[in-house]
N, C-alpha and C. Protein backbone atom coordinates (compact mmCIF):
# COMPACT_ATOMS: atom_id res chain seq x y z
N UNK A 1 0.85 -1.18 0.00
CA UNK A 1 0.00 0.00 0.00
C UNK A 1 0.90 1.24 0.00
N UNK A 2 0.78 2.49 -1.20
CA UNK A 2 1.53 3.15 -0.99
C UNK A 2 1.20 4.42 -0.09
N UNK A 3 1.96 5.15 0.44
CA UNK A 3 1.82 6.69 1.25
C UNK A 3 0.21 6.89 0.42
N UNK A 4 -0.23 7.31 -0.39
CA UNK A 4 -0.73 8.09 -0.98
C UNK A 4 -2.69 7.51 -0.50
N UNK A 5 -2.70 5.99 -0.43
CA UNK A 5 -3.59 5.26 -0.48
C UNK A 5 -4.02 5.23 0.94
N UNK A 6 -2.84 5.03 1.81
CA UNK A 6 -2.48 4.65 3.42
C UNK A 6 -3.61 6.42 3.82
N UNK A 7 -3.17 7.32 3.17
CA UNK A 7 -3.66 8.54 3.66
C UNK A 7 -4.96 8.50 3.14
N UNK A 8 -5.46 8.20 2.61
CA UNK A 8 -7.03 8.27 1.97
C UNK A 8 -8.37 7.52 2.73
N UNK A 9 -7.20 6.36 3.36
CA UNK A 9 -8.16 5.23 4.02
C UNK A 9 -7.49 4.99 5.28
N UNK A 10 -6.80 4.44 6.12
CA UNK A 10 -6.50 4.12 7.51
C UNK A 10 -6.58 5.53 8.10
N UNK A 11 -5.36 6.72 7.50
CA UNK A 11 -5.20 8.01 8.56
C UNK A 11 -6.38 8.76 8.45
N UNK A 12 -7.17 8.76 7.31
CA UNK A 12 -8.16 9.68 7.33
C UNK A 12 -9.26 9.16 8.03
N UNK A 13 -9.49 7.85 8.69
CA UNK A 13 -10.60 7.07 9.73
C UNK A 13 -10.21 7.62 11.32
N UNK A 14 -8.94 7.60 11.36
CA UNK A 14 -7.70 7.70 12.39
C UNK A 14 -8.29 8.97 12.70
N UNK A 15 -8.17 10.07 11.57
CA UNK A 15 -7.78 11.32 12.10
C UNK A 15 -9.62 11.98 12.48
N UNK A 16 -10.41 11.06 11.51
CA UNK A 16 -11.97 11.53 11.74
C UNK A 16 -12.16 11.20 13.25
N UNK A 17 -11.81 10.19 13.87
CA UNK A 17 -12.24 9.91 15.09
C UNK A 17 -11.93 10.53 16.00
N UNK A 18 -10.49 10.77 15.81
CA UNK A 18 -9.92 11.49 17.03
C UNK A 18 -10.87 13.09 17.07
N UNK A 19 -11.09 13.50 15.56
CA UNK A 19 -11.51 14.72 15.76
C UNK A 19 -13.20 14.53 16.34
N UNK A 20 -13.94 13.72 16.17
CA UNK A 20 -15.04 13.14 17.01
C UNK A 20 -14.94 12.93 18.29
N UNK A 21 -14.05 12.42 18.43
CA UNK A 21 -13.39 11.58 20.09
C UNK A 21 -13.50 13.26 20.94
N UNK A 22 -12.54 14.31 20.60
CA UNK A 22 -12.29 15.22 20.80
C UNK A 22 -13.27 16.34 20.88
N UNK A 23 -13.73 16.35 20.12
CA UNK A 23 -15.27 17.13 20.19
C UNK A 23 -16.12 16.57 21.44
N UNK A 24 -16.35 15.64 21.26
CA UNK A 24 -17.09 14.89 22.45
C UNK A 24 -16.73 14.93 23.87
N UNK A 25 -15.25 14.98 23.89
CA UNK A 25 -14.64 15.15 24.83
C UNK A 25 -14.90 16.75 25.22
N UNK A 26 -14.44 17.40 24.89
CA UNK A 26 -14.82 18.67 25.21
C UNK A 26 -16.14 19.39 25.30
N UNK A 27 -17.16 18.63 24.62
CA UNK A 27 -18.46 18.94 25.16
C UNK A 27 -18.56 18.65 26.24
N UNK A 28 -18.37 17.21 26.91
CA UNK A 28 -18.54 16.78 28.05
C UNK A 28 -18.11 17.38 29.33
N UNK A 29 -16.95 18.02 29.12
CA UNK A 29 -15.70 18.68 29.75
C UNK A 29 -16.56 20.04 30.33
N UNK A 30 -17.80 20.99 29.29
CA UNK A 30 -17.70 21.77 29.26
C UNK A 30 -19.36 21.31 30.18
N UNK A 31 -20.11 20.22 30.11
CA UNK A 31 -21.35 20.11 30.54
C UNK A 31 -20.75 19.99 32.26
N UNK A 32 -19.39 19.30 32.05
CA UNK A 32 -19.59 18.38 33.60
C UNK A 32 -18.89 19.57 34.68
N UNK A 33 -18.05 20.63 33.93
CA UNK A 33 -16.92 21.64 34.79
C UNK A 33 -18.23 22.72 35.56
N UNK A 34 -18.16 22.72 36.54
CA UNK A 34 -18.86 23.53 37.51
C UNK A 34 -18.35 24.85 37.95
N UNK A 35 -19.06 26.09 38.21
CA UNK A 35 -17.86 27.55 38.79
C UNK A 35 -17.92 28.02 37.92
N UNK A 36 -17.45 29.18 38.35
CA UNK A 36 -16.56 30.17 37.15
C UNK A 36 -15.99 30.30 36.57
N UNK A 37 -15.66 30.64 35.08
CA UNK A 37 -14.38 30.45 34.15
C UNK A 37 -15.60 30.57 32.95
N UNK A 38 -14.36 30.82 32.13
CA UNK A 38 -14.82 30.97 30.87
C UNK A 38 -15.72 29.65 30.36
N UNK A 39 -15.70 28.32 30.67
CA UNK A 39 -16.19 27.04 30.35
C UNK A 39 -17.16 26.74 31.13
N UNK A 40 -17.98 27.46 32.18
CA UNK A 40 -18.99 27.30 33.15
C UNK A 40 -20.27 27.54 32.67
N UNK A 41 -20.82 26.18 32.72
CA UNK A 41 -21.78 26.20 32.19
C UNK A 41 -23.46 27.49 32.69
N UNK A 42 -24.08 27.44 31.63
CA UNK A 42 -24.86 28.87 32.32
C UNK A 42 -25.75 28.27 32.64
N UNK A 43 -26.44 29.57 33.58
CA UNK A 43 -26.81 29.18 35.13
C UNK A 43 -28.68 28.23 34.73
N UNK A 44 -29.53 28.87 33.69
CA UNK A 44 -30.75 28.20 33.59
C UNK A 44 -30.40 26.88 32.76
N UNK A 45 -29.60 26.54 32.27
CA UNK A 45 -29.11 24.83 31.37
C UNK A 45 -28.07 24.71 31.27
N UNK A 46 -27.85 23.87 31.76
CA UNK A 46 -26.50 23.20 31.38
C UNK A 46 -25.79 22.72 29.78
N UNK A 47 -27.14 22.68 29.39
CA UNK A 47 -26.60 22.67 27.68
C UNK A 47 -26.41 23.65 27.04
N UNK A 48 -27.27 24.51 27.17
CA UNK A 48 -27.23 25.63 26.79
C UNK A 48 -26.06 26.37 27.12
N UNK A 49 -25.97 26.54 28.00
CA UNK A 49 -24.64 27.23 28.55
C UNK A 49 -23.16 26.12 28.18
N UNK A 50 -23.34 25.01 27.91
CA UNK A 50 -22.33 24.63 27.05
C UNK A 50 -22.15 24.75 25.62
N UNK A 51 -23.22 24.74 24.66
CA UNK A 51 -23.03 25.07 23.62
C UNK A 51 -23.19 26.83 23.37
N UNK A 52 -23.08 27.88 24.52
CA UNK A 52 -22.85 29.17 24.09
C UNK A 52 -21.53 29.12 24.72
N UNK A 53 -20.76 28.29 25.50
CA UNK A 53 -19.79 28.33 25.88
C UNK A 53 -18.44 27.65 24.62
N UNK A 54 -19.12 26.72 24.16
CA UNK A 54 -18.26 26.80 22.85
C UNK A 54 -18.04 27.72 21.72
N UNK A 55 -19.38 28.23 21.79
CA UNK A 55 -19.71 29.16 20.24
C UNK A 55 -18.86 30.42 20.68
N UNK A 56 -18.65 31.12 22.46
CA UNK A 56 -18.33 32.50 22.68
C UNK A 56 -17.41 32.55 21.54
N UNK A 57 -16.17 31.51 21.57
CA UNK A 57 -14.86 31.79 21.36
C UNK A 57 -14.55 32.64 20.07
N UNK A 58 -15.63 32.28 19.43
CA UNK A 58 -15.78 32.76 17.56
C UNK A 58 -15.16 34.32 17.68
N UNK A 59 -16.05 34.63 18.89
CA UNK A 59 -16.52 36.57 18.32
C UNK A 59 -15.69 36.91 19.68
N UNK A 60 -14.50 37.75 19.26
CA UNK A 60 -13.29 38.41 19.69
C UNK A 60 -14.24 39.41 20.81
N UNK A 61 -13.02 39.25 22.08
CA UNK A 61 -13.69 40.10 22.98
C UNK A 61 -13.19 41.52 22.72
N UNK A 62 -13.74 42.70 23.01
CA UNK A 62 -13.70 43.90 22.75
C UNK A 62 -12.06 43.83 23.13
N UNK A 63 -11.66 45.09 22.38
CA UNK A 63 -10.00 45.14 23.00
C UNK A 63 -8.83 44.04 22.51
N UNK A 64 -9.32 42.90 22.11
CA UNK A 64 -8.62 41.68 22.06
C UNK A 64 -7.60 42.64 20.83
N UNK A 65 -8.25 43.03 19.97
CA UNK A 65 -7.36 43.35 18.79
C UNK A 65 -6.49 44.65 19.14
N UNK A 66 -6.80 45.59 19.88
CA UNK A 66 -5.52 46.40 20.87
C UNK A 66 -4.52 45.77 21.26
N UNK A 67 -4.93 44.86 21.59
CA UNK A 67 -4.01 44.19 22.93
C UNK A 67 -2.75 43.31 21.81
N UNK A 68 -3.18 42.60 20.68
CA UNK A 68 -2.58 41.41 20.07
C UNK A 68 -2.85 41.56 18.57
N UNK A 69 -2.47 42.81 17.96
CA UNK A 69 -3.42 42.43 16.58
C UNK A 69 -3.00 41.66 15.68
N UNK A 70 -1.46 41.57 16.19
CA UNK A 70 -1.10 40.47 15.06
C UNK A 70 -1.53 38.78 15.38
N UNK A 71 -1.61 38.69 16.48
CA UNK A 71 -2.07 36.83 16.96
C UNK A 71 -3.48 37.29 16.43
N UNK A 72 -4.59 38.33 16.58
CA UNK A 72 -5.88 38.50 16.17
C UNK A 72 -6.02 38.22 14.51
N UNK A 73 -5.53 38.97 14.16
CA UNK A 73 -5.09 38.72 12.97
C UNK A 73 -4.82 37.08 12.28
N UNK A 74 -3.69 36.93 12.98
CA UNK A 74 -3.18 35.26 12.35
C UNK A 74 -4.25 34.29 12.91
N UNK A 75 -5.10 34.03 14.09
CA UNK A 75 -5.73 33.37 14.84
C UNK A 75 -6.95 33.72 13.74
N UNK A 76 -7.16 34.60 13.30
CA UNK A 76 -8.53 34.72 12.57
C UNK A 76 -8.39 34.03 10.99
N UNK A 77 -7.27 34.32 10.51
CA UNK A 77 -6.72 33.89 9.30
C UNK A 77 -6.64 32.34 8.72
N UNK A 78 -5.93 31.74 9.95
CA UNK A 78 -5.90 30.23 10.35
C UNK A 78 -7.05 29.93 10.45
N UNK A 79 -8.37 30.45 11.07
CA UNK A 79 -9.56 29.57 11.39
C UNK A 79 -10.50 29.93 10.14
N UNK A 80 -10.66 30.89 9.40
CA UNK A 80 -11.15 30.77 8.43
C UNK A 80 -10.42 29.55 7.14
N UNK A 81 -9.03 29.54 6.86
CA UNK A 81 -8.48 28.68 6.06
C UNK A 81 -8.44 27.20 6.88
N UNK A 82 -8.64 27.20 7.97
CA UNK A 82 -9.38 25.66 8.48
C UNK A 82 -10.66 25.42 7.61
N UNK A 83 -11.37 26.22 8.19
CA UNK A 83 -13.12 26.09 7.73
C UNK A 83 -12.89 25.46 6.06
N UNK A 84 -12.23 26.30 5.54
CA UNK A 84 -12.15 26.31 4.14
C UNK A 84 -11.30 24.99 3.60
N UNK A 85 -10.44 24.94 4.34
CA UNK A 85 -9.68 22.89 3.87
C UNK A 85 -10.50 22.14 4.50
N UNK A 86 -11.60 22.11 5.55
CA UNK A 86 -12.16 21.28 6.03
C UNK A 86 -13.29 20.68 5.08
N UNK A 87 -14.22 22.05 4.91
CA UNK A 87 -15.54 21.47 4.21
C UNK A 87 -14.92 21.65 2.21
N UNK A 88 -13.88 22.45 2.02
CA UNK A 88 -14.19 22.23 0.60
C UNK A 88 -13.38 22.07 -0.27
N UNK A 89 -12.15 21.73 0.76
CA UNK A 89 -10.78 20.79 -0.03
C UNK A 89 -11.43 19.63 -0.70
N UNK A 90 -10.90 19.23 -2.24
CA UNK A 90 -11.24 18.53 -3.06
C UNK A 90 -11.01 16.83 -2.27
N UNK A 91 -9.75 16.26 -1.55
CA UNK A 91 -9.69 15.54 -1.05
C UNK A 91 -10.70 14.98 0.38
N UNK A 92 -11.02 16.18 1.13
CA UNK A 92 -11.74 16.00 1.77
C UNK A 92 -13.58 15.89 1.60
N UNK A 93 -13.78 16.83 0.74
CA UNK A 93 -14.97 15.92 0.59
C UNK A 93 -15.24 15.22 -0.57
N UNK A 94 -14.31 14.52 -1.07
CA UNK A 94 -14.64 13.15 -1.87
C UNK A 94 -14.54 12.48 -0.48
N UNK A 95 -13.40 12.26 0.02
CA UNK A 95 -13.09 11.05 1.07
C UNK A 95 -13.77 11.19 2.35
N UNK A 96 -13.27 12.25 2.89
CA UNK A 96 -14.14 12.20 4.04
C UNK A 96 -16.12 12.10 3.89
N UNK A 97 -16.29 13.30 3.57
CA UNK A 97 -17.96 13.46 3.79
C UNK A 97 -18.56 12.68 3.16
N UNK A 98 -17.94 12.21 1.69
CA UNK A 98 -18.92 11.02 0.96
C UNK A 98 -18.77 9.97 1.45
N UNK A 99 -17.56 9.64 2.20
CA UNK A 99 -17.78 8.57 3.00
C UNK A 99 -18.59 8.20 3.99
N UNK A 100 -18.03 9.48 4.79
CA UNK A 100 -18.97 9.33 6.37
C UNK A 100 -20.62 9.62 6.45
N UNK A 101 -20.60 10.38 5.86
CA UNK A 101 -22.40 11.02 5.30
C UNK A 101 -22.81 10.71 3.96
N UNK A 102 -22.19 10.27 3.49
CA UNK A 102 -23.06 9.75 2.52
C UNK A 102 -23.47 10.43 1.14
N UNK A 103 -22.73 11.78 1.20
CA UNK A 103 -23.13 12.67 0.28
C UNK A 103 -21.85 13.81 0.43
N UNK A 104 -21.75 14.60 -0.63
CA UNK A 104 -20.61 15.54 -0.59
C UNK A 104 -21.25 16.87 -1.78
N UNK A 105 -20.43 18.07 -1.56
CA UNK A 105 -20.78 19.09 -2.33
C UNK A 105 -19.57 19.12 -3.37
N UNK A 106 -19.84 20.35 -3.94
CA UNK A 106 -18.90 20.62 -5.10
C UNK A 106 -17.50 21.35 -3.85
N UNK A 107 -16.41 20.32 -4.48
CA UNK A 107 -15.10 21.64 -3.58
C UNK A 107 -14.22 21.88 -4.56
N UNK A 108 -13.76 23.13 -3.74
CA UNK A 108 -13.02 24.20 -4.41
C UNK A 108 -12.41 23.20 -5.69
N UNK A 109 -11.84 24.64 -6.55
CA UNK A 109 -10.25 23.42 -7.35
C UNK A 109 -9.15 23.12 -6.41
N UNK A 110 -8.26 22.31 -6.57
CA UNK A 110 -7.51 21.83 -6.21
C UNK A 110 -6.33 23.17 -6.11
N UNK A 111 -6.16 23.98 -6.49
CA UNK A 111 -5.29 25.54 -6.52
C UNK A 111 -5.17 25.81 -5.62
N UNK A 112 -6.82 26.55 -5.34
CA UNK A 112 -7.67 27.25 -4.50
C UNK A 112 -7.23 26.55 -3.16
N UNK A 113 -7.34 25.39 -3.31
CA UNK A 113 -7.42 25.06 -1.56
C UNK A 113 -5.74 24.72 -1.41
N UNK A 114 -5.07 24.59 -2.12
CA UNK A 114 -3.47 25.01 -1.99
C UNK A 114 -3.34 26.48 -1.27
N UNK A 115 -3.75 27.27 -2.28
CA UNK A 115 -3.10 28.47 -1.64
C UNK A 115 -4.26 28.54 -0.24
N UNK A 116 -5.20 28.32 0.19
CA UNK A 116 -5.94 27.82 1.45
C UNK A 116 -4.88 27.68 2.56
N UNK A 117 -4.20 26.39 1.64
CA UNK A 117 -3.62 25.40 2.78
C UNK A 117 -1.86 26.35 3.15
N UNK A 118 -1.70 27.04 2.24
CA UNK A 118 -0.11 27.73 2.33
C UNK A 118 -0.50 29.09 3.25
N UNK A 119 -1.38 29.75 3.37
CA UNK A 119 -1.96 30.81 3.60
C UNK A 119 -2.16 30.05 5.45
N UNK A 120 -2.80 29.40 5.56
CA UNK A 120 -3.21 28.59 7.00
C UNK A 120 -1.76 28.29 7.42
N UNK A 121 -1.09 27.30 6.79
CA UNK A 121 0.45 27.29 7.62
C UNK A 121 1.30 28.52 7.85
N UNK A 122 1.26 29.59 6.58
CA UNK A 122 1.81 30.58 7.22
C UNK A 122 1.14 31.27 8.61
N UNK A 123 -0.13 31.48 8.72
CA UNK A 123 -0.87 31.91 9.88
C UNK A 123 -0.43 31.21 11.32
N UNK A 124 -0.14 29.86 11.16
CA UNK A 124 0.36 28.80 11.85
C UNK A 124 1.45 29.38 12.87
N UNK A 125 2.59 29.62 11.83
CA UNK A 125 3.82 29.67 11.77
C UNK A 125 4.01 31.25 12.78
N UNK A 126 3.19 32.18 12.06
CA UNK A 126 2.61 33.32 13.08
C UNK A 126 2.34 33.36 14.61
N UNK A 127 1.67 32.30 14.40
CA UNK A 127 0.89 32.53 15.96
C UNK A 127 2.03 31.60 16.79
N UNK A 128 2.72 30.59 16.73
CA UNK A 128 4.01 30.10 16.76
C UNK A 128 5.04 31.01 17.46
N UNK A 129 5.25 31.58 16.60
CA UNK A 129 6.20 33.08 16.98
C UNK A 129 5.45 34.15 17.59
N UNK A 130 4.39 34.15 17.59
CA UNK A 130 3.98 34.90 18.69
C UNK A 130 3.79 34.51 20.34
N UNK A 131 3.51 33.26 20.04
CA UNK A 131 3.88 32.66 21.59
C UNK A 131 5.07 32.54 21.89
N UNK A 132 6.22 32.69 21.13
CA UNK A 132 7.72 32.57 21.15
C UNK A 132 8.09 33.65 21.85
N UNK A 133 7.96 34.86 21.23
CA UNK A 133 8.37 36.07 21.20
C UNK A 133 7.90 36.76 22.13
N UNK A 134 6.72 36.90 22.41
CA UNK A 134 5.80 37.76 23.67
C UNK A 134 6.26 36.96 24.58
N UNK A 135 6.78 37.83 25.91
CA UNK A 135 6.79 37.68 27.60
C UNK A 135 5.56 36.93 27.85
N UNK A 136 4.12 37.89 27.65
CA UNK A 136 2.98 37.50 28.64
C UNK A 136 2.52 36.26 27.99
N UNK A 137 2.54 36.49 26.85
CA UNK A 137 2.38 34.92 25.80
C UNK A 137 2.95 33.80 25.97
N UNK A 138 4.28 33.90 25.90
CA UNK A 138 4.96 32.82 26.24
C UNK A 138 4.75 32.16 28.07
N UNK A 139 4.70 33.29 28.90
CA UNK A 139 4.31 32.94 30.15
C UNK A 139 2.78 32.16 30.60
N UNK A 140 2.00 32.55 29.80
CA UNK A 140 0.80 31.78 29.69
C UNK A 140 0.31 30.51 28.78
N UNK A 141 1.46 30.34 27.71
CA UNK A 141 1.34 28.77 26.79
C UNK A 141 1.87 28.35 27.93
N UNK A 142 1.27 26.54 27.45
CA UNK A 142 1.45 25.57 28.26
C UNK A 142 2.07 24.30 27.17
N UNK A 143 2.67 23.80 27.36
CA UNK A 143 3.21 22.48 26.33
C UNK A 143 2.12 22.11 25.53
N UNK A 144 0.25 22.26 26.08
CA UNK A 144 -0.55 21.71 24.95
C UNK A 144 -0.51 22.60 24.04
N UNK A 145 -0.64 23.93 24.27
CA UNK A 145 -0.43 24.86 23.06
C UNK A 145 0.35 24.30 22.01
N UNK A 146 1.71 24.20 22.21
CA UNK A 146 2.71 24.33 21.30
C UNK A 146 2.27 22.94 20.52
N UNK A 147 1.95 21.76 21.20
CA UNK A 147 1.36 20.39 20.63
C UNK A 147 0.47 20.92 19.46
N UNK A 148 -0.53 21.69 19.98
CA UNK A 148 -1.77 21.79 19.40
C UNK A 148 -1.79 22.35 17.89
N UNK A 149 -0.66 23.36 18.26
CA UNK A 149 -0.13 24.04 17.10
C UNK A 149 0.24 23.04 15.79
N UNK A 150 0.99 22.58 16.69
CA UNK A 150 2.05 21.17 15.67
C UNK A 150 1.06 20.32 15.00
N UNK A 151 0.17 20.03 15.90
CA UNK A 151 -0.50 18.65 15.53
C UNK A 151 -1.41 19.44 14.43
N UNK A 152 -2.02 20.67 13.93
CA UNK A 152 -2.89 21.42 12.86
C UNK A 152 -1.99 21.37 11.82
């Protein structure tokens, strides 16, 4: 079986689950964590207040872009060119979504989600060096950061 095949079928089952596994995990994380903090669930449902507790993260808190505009910047850059290799990279939804669901849309050309995918690693590579470089940044990553980074 060569590289090319190995990635289409074993890693791409591999990598769907974990990202399922992971989702799940962190819903749970966010139903079962009690108190205050940004992940506390709100006060009339517990679901509710977990799924607005996932969604906050989207929409930048006031100031955020004073404070960091270049991580605001690259952090925003990266998650849009996620969105965009996820649902409409040519590889991914032949393989993934027609697999798993049963159905798939039209994705991008194959170009398009190149420069996607070069555009997202540079953003990567950004926010990287911004946890490098910043005092308060670097004082507040934790080893999963830098993983987390790697492993995208």
């Amino acid at each position: 079986m060569n590289l090319t095949a190995l990635a289409e079928t074993t890693f791409l089952k591999i990598s769907a689950i974990v990202f399922a596994a992971g989702m799940v995990l962190r819903i749970l994380f966010v139903l079962v964590r009690r108190g205050s903090g940004p992940h506390a669930p709100g006060r009339k449902s517990p679901v509710v207040g977990a799924f607005k507790s996932l969604f906050k993260w989207f929409i930048p808190k006031r100031g955020f872009l004073r404070r960091n505009p270049i991580g605001a910047v690259a952090a925003l850059v990266l998650h849009v060119c996620l969105f965009f290799i996820i649902f409409f990279d040519p590889y991914h939804s032949i393989f993934l979504w027609d697999e798993l669901l049963g159905f798939s849309w039209e994705p991008f050309d194959i170009d398009i989600s190149t420069i996607f995918t070069i555009i997202g690693i540079g953003a990567l590579g950004v926010l990287l060096l911004n946890r490098l470089i910043f005092k308060k940044m670097r004082a507040v990553s934790t080893p999963g950061d830098f993983i987390a980074l790697c492993m995208i």
